[in-house]
Protein backbone atom coordinates (compact mmCIF):
# COMPACT_ATOMS: atom_id res chain seq x y z
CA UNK A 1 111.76 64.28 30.30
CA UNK A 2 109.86 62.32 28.37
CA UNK A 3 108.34 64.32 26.24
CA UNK A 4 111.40 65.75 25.26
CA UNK A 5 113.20 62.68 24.37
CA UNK A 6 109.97 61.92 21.97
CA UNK A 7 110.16 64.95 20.39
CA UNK A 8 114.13 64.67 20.07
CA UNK A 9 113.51 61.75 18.42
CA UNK A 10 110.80 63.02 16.08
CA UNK A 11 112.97 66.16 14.98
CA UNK A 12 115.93 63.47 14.06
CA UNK A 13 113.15 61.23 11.84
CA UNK A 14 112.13 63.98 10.12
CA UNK A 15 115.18 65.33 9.57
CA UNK A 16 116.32 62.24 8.20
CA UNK A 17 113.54 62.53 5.73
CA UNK A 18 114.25 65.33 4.66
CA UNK A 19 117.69 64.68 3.41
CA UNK A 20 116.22 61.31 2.12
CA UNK A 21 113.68 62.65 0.11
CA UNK A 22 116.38 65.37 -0.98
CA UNK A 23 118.88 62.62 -2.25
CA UNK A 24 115.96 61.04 -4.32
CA UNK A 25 115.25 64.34 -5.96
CA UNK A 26 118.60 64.69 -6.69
CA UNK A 27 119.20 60.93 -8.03
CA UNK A 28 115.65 61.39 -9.87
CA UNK A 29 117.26 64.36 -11.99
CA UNK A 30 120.36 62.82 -12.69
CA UNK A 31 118.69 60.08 -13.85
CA UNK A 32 116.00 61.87 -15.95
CA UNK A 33 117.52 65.30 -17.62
CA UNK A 34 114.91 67.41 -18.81
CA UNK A 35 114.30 67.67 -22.60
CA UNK A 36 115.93 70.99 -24.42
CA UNK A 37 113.01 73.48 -24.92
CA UNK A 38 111.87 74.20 -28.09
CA UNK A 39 110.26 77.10 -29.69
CA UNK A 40 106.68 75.64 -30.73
CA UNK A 41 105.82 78.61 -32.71
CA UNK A 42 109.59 79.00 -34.67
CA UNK A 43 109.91 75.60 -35.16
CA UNK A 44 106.40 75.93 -36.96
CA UNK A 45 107.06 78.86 -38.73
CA UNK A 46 110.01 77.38 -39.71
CA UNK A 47 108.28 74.25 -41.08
CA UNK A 48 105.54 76.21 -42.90
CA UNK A 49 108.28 78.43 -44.64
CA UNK A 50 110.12 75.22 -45.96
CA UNK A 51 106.68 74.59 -48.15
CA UNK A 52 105.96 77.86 -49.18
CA UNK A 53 109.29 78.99 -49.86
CA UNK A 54 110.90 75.86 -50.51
CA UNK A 55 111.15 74.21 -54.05
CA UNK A 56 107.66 73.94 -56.37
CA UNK A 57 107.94 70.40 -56.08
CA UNK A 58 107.89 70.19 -52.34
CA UNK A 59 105.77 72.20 -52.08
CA UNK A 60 103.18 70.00 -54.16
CA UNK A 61 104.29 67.13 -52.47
CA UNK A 62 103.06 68.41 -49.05
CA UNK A 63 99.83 70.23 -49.84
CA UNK A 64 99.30 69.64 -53.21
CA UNK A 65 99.54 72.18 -55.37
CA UNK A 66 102.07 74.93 -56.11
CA UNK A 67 102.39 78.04 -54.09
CA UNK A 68 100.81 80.45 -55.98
CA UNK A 69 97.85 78.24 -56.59
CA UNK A 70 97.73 77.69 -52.65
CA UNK A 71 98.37 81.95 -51.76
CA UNK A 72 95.66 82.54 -54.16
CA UNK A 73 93.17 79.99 -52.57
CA UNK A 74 93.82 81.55 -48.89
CA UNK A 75 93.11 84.95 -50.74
CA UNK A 76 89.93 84.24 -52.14
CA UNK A 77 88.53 82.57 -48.74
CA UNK A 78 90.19 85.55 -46.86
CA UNK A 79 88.37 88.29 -49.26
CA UNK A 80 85.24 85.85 -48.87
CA UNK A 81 85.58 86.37 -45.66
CA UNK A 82 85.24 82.55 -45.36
CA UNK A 83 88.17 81.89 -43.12
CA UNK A 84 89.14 84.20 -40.60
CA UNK A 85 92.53 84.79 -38.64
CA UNK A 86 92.47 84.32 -35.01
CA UNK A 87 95.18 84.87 -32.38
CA UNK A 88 95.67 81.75 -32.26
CA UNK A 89 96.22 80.72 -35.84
CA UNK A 90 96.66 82.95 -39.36
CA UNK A 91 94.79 81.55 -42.37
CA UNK A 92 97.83 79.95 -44.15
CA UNK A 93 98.14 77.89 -41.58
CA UNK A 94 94.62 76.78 -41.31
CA UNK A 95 94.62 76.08 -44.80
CA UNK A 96 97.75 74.16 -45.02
CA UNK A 97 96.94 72.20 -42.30
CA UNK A 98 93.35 71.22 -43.94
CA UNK A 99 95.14 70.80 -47.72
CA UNK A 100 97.91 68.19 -45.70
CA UNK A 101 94.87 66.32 -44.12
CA UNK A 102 93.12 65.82 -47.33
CA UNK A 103 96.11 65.07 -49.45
CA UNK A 104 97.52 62.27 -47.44
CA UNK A 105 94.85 61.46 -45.50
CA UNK A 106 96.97 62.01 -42.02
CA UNK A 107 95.03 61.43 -38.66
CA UNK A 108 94.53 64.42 -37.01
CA UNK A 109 97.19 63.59 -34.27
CA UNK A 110 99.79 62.81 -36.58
CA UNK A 111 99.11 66.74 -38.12
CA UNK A 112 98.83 67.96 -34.48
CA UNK A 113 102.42 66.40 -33.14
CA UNK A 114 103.78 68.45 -36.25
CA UNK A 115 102.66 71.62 -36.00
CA UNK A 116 102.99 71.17 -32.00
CA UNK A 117 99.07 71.93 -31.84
CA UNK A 118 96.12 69.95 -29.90
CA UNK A 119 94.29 67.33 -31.61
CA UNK A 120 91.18 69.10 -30.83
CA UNK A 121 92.89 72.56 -32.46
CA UNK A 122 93.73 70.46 -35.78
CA UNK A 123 90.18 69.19 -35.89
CA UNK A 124 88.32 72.46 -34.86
CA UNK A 125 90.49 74.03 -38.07
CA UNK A 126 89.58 71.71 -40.42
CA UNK A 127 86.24 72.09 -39.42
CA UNK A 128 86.54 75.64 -40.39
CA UNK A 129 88.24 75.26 -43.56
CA UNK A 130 85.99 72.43 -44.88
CA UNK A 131 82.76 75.00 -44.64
CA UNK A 132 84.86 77.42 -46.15
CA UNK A 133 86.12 75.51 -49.31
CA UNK A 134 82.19 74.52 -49.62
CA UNK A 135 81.46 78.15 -50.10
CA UNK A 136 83.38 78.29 -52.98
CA UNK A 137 81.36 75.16 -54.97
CA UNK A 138 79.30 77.77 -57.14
CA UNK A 139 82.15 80.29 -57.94
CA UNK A 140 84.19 77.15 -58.82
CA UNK A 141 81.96 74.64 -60.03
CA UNK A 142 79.68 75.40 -62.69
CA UNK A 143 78.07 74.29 -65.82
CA UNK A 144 80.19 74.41 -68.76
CA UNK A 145 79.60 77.13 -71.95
CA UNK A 146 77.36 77.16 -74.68
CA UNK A 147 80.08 77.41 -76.77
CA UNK A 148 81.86 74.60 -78.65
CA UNK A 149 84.59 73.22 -76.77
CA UNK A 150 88.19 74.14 -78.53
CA UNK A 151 89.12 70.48 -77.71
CA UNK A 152 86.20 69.54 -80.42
CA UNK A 153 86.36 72.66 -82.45
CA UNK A 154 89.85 72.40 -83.56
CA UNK A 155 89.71 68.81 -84.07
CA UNK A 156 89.17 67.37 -87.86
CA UNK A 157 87.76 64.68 -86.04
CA UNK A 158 84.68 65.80 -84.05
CA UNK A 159 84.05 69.09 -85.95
CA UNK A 160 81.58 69.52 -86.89
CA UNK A 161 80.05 65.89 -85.74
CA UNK A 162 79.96 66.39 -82.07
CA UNK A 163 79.60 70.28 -81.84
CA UNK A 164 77.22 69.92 -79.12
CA UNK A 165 78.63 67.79 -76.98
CA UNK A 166 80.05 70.42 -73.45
CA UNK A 167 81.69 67.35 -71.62
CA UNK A 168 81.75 63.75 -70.17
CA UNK A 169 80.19 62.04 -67.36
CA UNK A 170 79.76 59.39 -65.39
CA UNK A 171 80.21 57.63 -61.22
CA UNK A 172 82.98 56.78 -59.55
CA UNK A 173 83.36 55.11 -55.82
CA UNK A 174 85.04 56.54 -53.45
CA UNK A 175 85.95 54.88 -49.86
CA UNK A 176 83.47 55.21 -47.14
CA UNK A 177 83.23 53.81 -43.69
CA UNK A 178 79.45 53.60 -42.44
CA UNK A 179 77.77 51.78 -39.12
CA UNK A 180 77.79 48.06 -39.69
CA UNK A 181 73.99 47.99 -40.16
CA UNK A 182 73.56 49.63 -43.18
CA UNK A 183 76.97 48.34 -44.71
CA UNK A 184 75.12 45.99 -47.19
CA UNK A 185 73.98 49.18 -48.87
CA UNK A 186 77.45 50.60 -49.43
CA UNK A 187 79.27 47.60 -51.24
CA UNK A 188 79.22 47.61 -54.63
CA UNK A 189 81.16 46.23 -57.64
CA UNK A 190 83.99 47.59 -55.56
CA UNK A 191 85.88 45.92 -52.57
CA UNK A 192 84.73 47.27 -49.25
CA UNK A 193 82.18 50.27 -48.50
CA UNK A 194 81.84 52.87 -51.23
CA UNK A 195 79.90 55.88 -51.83
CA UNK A 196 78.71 56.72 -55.65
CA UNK A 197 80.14 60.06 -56.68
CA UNK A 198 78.35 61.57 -59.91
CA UNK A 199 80.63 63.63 -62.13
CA UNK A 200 80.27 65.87 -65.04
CA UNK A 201 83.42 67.17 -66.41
CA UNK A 202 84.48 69.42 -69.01
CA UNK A 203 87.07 68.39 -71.65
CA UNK A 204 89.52 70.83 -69.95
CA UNK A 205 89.37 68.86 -66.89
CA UNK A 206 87.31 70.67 -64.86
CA UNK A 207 83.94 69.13 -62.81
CA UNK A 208 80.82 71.21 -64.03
CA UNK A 209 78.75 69.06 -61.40
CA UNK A 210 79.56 66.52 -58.78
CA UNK A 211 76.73 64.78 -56.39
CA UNK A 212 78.75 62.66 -53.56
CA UNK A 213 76.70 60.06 -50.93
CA UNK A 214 74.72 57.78 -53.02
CA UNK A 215 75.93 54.15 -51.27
CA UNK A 216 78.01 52.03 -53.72
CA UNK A 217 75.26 49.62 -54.79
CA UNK A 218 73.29 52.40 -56.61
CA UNK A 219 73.24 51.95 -60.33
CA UNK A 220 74.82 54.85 -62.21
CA UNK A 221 71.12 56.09 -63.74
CA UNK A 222 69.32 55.93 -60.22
CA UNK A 223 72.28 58.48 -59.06
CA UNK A 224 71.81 60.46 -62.64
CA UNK A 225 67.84 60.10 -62.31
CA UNK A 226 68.09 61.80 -58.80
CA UNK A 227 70.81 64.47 -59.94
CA UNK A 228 67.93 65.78 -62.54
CA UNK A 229 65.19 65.89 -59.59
CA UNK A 230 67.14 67.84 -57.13
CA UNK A 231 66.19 71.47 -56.91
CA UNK A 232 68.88 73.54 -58.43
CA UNK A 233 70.59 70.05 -58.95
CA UNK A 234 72.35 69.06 -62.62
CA UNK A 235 70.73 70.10 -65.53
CA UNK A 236 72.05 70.10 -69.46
CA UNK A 237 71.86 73.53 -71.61
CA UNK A 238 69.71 72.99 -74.27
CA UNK A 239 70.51 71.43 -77.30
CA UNK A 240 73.85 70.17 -75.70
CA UNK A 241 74.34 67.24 -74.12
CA UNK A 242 77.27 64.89 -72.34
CA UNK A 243 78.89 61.50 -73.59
CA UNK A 244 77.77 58.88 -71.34
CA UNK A 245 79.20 55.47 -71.27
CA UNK A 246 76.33 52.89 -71.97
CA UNK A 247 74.98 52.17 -68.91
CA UNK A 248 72.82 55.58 -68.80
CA UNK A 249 70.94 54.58 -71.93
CA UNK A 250 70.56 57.36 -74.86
CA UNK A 251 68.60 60.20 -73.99
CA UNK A 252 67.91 63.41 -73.98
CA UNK A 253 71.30 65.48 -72.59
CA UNK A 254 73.31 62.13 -72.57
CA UNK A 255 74.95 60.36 -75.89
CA UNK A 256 75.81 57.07 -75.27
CA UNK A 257 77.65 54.49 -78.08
CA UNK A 258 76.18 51.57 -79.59
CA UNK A 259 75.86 48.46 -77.54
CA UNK A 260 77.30 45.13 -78.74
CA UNK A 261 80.07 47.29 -80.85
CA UNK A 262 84.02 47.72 -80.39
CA UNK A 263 84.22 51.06 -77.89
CA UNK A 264 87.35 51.10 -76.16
CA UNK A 265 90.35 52.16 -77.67
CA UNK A 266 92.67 48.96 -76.87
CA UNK A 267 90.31 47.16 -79.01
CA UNK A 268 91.20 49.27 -81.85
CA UNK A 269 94.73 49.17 -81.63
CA UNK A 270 95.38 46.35 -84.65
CA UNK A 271 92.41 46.70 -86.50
CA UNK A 272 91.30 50.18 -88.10
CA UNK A 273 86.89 50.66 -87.52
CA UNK A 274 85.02 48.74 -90.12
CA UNK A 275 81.70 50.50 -89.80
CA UNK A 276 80.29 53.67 -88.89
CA UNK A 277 79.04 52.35 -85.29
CA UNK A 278 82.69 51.34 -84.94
CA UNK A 279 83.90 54.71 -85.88
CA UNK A 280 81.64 56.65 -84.07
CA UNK A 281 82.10 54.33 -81.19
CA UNK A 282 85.87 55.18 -81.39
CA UNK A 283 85.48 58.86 -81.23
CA UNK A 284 83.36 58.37 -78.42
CA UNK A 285 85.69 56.73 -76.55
CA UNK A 286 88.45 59.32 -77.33
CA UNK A 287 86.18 61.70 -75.69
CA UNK A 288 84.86 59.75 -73.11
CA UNK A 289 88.53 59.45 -71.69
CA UNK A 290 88.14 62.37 -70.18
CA UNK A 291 86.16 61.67 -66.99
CA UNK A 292 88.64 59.13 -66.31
CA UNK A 293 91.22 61.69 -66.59
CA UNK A 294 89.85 63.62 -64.43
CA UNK A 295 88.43 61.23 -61.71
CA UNK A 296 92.36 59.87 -62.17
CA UNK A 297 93.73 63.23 -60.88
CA UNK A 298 91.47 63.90 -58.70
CA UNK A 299 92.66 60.42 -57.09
CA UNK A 300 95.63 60.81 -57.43
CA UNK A 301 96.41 64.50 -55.53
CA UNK A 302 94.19 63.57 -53.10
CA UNK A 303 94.85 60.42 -51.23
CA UNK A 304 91.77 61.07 -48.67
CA UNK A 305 89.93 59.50 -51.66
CA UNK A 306 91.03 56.26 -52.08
CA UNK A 307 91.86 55.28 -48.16
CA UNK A 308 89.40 54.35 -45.44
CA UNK A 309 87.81 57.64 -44.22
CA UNK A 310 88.06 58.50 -40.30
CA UNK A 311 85.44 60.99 -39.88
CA UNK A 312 81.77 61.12 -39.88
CA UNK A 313 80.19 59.73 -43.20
CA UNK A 314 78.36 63.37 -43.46
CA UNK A 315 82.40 64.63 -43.33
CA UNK A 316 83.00 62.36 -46.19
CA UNK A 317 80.11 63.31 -48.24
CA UNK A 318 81.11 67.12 -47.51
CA UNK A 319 85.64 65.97 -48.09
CA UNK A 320 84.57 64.74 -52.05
CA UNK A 321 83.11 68.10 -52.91
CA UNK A 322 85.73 70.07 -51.42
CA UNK A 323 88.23 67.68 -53.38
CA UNK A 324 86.30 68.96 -56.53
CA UNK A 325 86.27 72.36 -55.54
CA UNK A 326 90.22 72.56 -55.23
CA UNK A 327 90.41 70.66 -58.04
CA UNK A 328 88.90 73.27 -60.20
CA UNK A 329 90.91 75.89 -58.32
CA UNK A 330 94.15 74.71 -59.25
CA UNK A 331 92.75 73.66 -62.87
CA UNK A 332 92.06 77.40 -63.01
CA UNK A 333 95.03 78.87 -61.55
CA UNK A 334 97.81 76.34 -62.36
CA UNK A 335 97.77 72.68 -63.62
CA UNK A 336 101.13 71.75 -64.65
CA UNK A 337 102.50 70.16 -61.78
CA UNK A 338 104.06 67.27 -61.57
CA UNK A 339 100.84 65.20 -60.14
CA UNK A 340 99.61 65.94 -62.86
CA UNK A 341 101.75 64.26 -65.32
CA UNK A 342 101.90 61.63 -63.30
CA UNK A 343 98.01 60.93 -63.08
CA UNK A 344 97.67 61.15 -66.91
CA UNK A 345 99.99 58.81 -67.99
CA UNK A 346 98.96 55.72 -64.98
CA UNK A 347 95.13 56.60 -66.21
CA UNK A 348 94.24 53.57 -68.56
CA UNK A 349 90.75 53.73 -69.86
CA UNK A 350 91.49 51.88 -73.02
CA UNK A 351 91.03 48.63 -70.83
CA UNK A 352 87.48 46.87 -70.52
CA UNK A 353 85.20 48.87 -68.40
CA UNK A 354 82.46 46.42 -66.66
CA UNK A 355 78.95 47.83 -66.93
CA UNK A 356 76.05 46.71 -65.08
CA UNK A 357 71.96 47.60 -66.64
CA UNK A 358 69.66 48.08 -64.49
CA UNK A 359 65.65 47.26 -65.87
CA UNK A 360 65.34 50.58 -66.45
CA UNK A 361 68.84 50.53 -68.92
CA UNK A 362 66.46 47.59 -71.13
CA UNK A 363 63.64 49.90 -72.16
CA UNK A 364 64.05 51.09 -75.57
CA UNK A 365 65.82 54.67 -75.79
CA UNK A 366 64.92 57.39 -76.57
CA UNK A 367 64.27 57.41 -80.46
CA UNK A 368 65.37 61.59 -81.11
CA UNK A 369 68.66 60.74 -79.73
CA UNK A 370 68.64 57.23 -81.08
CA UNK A 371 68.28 59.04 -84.58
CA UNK A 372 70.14 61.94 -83.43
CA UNK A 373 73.20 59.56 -82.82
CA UNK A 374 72.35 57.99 -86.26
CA UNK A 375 72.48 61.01 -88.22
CA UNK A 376 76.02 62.02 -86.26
CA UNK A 377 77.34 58.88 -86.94
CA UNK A 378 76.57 58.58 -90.94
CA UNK A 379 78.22 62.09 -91.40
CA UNK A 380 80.91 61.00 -89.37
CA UNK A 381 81.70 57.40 -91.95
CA UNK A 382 80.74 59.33 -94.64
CA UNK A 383 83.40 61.83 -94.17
CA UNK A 384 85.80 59.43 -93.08
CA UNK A 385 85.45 57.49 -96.10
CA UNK A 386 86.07 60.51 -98.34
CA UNK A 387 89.21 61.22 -96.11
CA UNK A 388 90.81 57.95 -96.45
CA UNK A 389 90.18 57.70 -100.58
């Protein structure tokens, strides 16, 4: 009799329970509804299509650059065979996803929570991409013709003075984030960590060479100096050569002005040149502007550049050239954007530039280029003088 009683009372507990635990599931999903579902891959689609089909000037403002610069990109790494699709993800979207990264410098998260993919998915993508874009550096960037620039040739100016000259170059820093025991390295004349970025540029904006992970403390020649020693690294046709500013000295491939004389142009902006070093400086100068135009693009579509980097500090080394290497793709394929105006008329290189010399910088130039600059700059006075009477 006992036993039954026991057992009674055991079927009655549980049976309580039961109901108990029922009325908390029920409370639990009154109280929490569940969230509508959404379609990951239309609401992607969706999102994707509002770039590419959207206006031009969304479109730049997300990836940076216009459609038809950014469908023929995923062609030419597609034909490459540099990017594959998966089953997982077409190359448009693996592109755009990398081209978002780099252009606003968004955490991988942030990109993964709007495409509704993994952070490891984002990261494994841009992975891919990066090598891919890297592929491209020798199609894309390469040294400049023999030929005389138009931007010289057609100019009264510079024709038939500076015939020679294929471009501009120079450093700029770029953020970097390294361990904290070799940070001393990496600080420059620059707040923060920096890495040295070498450029050569053309005068129609595009780079002809660019060598990225020198630490910011190392003096524009040392990065130059190494450039020339690299195997397959930068090298001048001959007979040309590039404007430097005059921290590289005057020598052979490089054209520097004269020290200790007016060079930039805010300094001849109420007072005409009185020389021919002051002239020729001048016309340097006008020249010269051209690296900053084109480092002040490259800044300026590309955001990655100027904030503090995320990744590895190989990844950042790797993220500068593939900044040049779209660069030169949409330089080829369409420039006119809006970015673009924008970046030329903020970039102010009439303003002092500060220069530092290392011991190398106080060794006497090179005397062919000292009197090859000589000989330029006498024709140049000469001429203007004629001009101007």
């Amino acid at each position: 009799m006992k036993k039954k009683t026991k057992a009674a009372i055991l079927a009655s507990v549980a049976s309580v329970l039961l109901v108990g635990f029922a009325l908390v599931r029920k409370l639990r999903r009154r109280r929490l509804p569940r969230a509508p579902y959404v379609n990951h891959a239309v609401e992607r689609e969706h999102y994707i299509n509002s770039i590419l089909h959207g206006s031009e000037r969304h479109c730049v403002s997300q990836i940076r650059m216009k459609p038809i610069a950014f469908h023929q990109l995923c062609h030419i790494l597609t034909e490459g065979e540099y990017i594959r699709p998966t089953i997982h993800m077409p190359v448009q979207e693996q592109v755009l996803l990398f081209l978002h990264i780099i252009g606003h410098n968004v955490r991988f998260r942030v990109i993964g929570s709007r495409f509704y993919r993994s952070t490891e998915t984002v990261h494994r993508y841009f992975k891919v991409v990066l090598r891919g874009v890297l592929k491209l550096y020798r199609a894309l960037i390469r040294l400049p013709s023999e030929n005389t620039p138009p931007e010289i040739r057609d100019s009264r100016r510079f024709n038939p003075f500076l015939k020679d000259c294929v471009g501009a170059i120079d450093g700029t820093h770029v953020r970097a984030s390294v361990p904290p025991e070799i940070q001393g390295r990496f600080r420059g004349r620059k707040d923060g960590t920096t890495q040295n970025v070498l450029a050569a540029i053309s005068f129609d904006l595009k780079f002809t060479y660019v060598l990225a992970g020198w630490e910011g403390s190392a003096h524009d020649s040392r990065v130059l100096n190494d450039a020339f020693a690299r195997p397959g690294g930068f090298s001048i046709p001959e007979g040309k050569y590039y404007l430097g500013d005059a921290g590289y000295g005057n020598k052979n491939g490089i054209l520097s002005p004269y020290r200790s004389v007016r060079y930039h142009l805010k300094e001849f902006s109420d007072r005409l040149p009185e020389n021919e070093q002051e002239l020729f400086n001048l016309r340097h100068s006008s020249l010269r502007t051209t690296i900053e135009r084109g480092f002040g693009v490259l800044k300026k579509r590309f955001r990655v550049l100027d904030a503090e980097p995320f990744w590895s500090f190989e990844t950042q080394v790797k993220v500068v050239l593939a900044c040049c290497v779209i660069h030169n793709h949409i330089m080829g394929v369409d420039p006119a954007d809006y970015i673009m105006e924008s970046a030329m008329n903020q970039v102010d290189s009439s303003g002092p530039h500060q220069e530092t010399h290392s011991r190398q910088d106080s060794i006497e130039d090179s005397r062919v280029w000292n009197a090859k600059r000589d000989e330029i700059c006498q024709a140049m006075w000469t001429d203007y003088i004629s001009y101007r009477e």
